[in-house]
Structure formats: C-alpha cells, structure tokens
PDB file of N, CA and C in Angstrom:
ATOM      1  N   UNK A   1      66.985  67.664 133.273  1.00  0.00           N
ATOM      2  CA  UNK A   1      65.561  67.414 133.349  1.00  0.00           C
ATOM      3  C   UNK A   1      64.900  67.599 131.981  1.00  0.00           C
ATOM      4  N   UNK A   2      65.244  68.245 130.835  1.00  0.00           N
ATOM      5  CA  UNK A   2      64.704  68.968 129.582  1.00  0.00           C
ATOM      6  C   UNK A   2      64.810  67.524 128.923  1.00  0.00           C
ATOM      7  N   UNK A   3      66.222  67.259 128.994  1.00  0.00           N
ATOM      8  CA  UNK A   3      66.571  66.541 128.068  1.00  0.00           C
ATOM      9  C   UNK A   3      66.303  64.808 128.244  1.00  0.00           C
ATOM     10  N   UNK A   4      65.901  64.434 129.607  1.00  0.00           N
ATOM     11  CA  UNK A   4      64.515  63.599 129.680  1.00  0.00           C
ATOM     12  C   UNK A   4      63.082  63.413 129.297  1.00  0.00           C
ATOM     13  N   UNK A   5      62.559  64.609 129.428  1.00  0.00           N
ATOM     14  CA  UNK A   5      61.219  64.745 128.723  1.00  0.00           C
ATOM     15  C   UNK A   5      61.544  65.074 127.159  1.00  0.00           C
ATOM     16  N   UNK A   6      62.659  65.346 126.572  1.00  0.00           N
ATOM     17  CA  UNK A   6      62.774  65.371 124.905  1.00  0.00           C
ATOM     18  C   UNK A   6      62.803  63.627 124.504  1.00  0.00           C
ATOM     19  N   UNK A   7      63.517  63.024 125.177  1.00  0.00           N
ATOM     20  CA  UNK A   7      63.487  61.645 124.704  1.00  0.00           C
ATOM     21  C   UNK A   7      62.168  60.803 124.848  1.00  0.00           C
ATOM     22  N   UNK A   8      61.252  61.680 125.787  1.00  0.00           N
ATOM     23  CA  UNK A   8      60.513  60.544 126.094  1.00  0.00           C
ATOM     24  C   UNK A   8      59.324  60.941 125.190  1.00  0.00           C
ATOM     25  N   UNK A   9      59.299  62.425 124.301  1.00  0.00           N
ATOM     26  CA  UNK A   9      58.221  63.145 123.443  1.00  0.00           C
ATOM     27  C   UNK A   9      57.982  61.983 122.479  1.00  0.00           C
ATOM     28  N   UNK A  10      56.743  62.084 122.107  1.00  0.00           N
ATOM     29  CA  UNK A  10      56.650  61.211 120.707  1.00  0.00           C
ATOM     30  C   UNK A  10      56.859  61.582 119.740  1.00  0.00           C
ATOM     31  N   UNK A  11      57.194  63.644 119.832  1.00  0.00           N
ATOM     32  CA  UNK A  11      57.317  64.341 118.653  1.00  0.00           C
ATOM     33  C   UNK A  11      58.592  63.844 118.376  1.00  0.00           C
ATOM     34  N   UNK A  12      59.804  63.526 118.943  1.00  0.00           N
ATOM     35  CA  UNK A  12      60.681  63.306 118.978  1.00  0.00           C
ATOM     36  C   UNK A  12      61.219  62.322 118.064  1.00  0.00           C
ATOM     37  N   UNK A  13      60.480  60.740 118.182  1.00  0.00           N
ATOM     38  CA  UNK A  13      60.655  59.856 118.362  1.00  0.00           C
ATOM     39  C   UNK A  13      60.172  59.913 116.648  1.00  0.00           C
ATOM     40  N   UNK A  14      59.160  60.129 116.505  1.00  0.00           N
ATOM     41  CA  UNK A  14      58.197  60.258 115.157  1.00  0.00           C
ATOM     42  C   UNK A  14      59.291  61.111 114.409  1.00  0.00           C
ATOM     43  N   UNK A  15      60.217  61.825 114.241  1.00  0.00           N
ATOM     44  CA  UNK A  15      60.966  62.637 113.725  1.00  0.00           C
ATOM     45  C   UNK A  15      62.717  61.940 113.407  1.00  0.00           C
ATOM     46  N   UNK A  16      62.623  60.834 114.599  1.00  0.00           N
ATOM     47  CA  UNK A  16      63.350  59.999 114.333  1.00  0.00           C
ATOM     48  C   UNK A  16      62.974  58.530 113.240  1.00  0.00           C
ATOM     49  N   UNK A  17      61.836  58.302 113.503  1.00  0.00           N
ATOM     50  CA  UNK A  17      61.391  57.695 112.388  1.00  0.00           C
ATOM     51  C   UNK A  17      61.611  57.795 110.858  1.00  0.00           C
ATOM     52  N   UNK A  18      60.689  59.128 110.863  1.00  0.00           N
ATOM     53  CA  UNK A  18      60.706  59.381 109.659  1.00  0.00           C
ATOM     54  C   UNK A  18      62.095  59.921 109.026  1.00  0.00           C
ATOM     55  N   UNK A  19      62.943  60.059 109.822  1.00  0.00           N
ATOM     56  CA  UNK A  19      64.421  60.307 109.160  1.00  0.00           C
ATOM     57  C   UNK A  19      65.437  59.447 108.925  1.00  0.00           C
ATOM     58  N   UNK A  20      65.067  58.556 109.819  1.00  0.00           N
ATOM     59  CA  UNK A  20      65.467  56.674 109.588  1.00  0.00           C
ATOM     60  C   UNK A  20      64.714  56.240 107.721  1.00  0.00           C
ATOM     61  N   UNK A  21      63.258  56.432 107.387  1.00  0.00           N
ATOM     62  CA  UNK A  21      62.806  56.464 106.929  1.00  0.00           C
ATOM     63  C   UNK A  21      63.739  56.878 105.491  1.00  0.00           C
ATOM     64  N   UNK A  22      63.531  57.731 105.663  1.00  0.00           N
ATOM     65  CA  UNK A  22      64.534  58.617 104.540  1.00  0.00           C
ATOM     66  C   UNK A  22      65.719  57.895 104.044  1.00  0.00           C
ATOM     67  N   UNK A  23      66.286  58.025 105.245  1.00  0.00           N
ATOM     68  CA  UNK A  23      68.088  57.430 104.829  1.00  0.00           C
ATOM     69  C   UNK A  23      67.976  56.074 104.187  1.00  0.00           C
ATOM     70  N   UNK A  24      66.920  55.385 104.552  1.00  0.00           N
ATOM     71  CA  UNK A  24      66.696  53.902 104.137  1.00  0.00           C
ATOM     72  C   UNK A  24      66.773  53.806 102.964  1.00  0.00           C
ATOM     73  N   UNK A  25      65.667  55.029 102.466  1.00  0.00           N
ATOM     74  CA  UNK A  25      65.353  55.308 100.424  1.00  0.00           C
ATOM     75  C   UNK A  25      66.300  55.989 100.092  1.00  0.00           C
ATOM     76  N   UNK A  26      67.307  56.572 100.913  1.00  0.00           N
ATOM     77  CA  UNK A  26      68.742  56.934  99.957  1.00  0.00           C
ATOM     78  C   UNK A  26      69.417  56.159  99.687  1.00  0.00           C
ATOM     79  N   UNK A  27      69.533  55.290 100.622  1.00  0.00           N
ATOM     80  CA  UNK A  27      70.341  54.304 100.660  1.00  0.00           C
ATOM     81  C   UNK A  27      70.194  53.098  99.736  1.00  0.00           C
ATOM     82  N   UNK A  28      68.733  53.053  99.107  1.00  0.00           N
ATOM     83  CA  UNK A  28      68.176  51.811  98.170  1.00  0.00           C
ATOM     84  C   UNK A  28      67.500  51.131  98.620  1.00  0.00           C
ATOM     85  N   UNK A  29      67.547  50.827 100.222  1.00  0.00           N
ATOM     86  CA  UNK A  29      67.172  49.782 100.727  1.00  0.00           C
ATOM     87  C   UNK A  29      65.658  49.185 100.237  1.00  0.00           C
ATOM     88  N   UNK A  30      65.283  50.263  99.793  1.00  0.00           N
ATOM     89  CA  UNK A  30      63.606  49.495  99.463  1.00  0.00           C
ATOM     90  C   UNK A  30      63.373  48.954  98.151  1.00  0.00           C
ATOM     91  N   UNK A  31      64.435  49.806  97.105  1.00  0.00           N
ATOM     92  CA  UNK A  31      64.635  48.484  95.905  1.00  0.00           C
ATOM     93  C   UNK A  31      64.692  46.826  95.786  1.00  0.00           C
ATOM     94  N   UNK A  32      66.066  46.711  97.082  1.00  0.00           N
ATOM     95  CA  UNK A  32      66.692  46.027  97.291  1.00  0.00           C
ATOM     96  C   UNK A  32      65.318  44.582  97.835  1.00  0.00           C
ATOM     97  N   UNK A  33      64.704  45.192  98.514  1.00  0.00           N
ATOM     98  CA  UNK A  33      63.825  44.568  99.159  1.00  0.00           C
ATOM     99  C   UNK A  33      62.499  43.942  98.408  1.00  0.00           C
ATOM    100  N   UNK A  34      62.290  45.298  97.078  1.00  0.00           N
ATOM    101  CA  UNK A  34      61.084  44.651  95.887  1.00  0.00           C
ATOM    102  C   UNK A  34      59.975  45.965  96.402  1.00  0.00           C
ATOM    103  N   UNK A  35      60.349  47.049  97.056  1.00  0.00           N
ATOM    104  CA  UNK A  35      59.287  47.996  97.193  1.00  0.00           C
ATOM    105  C   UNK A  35      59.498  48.750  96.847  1.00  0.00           C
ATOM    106  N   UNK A  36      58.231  49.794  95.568  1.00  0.00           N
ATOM    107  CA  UNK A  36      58.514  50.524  95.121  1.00  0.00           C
ATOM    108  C   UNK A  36      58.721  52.078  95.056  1.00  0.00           C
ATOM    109  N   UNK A  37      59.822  52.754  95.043  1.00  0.00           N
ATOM    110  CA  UNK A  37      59.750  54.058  95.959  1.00  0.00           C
ATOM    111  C   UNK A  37      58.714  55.284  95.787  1.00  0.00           C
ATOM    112  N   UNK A  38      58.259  55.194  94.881  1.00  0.00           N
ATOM    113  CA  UNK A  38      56.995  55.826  94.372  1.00  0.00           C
ATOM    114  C   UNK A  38      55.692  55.315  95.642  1.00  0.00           C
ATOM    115  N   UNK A  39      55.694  54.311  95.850  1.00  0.00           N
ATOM    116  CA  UNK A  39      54.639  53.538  97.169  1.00  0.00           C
ATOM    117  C   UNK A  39      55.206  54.430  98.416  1.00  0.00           C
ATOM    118  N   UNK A  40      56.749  54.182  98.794  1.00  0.00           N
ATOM    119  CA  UNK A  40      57.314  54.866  99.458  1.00  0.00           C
ATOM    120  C   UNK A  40      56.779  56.125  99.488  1.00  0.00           C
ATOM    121  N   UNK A  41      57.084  56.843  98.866  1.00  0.00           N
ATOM    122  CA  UNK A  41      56.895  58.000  99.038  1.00  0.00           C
ATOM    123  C   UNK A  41      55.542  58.823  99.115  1.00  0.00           C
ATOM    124  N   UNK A  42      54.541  57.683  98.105  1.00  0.00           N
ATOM    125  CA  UNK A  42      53.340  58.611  97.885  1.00  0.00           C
ATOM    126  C   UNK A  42      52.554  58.151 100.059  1.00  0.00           C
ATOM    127  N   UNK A  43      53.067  57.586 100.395  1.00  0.00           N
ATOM    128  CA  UNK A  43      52.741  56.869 101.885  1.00  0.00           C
ATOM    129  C   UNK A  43      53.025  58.003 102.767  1.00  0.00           C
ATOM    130  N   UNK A  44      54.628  58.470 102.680  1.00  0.00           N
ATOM    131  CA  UNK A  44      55.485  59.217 103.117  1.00  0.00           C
ATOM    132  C   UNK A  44      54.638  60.418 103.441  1.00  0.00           C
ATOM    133  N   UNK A  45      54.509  60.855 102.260  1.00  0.00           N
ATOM    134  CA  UNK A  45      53.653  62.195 101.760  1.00  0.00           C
ATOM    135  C   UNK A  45      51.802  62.244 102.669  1.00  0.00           C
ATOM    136  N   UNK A  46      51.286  61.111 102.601  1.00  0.00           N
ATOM    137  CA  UNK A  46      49.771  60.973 103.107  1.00  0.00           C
ATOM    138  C   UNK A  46      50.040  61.401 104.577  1.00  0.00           C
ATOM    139  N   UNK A  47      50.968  60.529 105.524  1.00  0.00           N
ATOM    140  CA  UNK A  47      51.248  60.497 106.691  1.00  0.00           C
ATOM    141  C   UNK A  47      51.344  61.895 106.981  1.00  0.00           C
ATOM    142  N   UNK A  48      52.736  62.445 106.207  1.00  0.00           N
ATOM    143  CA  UNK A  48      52.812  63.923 106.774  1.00  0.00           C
ATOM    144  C   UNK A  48      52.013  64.921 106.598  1.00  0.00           C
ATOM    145  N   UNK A  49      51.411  65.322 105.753  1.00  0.00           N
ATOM    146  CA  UNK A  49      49.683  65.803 105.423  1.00  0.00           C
ATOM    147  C   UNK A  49      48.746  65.488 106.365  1.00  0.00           C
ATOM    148  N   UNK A  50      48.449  64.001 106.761  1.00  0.00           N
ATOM    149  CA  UNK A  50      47.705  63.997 107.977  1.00  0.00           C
ATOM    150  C   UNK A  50      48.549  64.367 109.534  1.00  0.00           C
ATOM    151  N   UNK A  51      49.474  64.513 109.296  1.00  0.00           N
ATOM    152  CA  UNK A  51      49.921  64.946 111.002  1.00  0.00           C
ATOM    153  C   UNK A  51      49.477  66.287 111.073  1.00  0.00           C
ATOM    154  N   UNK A  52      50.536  66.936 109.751  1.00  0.00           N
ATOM    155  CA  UNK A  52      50.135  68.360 109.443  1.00  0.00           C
ATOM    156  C   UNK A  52      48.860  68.591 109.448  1.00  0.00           C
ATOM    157  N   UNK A  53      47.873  68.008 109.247  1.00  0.00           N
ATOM    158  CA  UNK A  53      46.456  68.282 109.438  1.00  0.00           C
ATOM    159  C   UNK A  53      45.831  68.406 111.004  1.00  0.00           C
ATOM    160  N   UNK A  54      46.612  67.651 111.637  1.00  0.00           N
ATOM    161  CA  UNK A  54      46.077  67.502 112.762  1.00  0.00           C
ATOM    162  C   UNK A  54      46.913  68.530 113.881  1.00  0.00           C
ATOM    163  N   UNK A  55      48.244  68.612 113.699  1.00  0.00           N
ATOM    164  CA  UNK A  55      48.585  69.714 114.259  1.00  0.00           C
ATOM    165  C   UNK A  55      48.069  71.259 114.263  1.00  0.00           C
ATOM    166  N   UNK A  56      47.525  70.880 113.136  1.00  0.00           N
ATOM    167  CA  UNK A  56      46.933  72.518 112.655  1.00  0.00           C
ATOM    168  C   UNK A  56      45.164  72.666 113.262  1.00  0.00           C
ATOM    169  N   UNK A  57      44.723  71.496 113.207  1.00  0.00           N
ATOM    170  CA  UNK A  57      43.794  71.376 114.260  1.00  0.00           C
ATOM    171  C   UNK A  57      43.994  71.297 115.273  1.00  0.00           C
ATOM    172  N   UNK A  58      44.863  70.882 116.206  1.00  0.00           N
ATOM    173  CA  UNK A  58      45.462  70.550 117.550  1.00  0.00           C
ATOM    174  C   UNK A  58      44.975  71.753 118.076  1.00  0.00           C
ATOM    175  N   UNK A  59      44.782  72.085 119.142  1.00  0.00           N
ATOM    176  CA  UNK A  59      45.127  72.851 120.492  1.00  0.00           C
ATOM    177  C   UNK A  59      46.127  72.892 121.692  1.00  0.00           C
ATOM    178  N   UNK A  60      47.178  72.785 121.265  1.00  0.00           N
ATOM    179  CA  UNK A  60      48.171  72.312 122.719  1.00  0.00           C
ATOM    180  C   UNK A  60      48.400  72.888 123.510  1.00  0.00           C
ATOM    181  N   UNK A  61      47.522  74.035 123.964  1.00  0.00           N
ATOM    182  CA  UNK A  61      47.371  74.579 125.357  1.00  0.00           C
ATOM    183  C   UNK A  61      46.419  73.897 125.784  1.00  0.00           C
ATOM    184  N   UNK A  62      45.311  73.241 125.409  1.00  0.00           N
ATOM    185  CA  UNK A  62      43.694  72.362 125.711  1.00  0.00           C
ATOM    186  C   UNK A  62      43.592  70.596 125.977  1.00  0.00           C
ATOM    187  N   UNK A  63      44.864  70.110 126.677  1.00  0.00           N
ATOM    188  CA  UNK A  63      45.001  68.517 126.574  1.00  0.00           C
ATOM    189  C   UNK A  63      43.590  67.894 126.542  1.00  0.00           C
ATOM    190  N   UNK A  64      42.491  68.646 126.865  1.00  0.00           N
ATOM    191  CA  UNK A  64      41.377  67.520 126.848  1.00  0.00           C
ATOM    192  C   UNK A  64      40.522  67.434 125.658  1.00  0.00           C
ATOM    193  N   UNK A  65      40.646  68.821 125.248  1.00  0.00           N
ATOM    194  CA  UNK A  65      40.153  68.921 123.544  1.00  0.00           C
ATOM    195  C   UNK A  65      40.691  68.428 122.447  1.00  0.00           C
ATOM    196  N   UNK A  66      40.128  68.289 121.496  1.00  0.00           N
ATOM    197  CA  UNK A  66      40.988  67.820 119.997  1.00  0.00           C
ATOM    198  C   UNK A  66      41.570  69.234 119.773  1.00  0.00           C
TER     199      UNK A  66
END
C-alpha cells in the first residue's frame, strides 16, 4: 500500500525529473543539442530555490492553506 502512494507522489516524480535532468548534463546531451549549460543550470538553480521557497512556506499538516 506505501509503495503505491510513493509512485503516485509528485514529490517523487519531480525528484525523478530533476535527476534525469542531471544525468542528461553529464552525459553532454545539451551541448550536443546547441544548449548552453550555464542556461542549464542557472534554470536548474531558480526552480530549486523556488520549490525550496515554497516548501519552507508550505504547511503540510494545513491542505487548505498555503
């Protein structure tokens, strides 16, 4: 039962992203493509700052509040 509601989290899913993410720019792939990893990354960096922002605002005992 746990391990149904882990797949279906978005925390989950978002963590799979961004680690897909990653391996992509180890891998080159965004050279390869004409994008520059500096774009990559400074993107990378905004995103996680704003989650982190918002988690830290979050309430997740309060689903109806921000």
């Amino acid at each position: 039962m746990e391990r149904n509601n882990r797949v279906k989290s978005p925390v989950v899913w978002l963590s799979f992203v961004t680690e897909l993410v990653v391996i992509l720019g180890l891998w080159g792939v965004y050279e390869k493509i004409g994008v520059d990893q500096k774009v990559v990354a400074a993107t990378l960096t905004f995103i996680i700052v704003s989650l982190g922002s918002f988690g830290i605002l979050n309430n997740p005992k309060d689903i109806d509040r921000f």
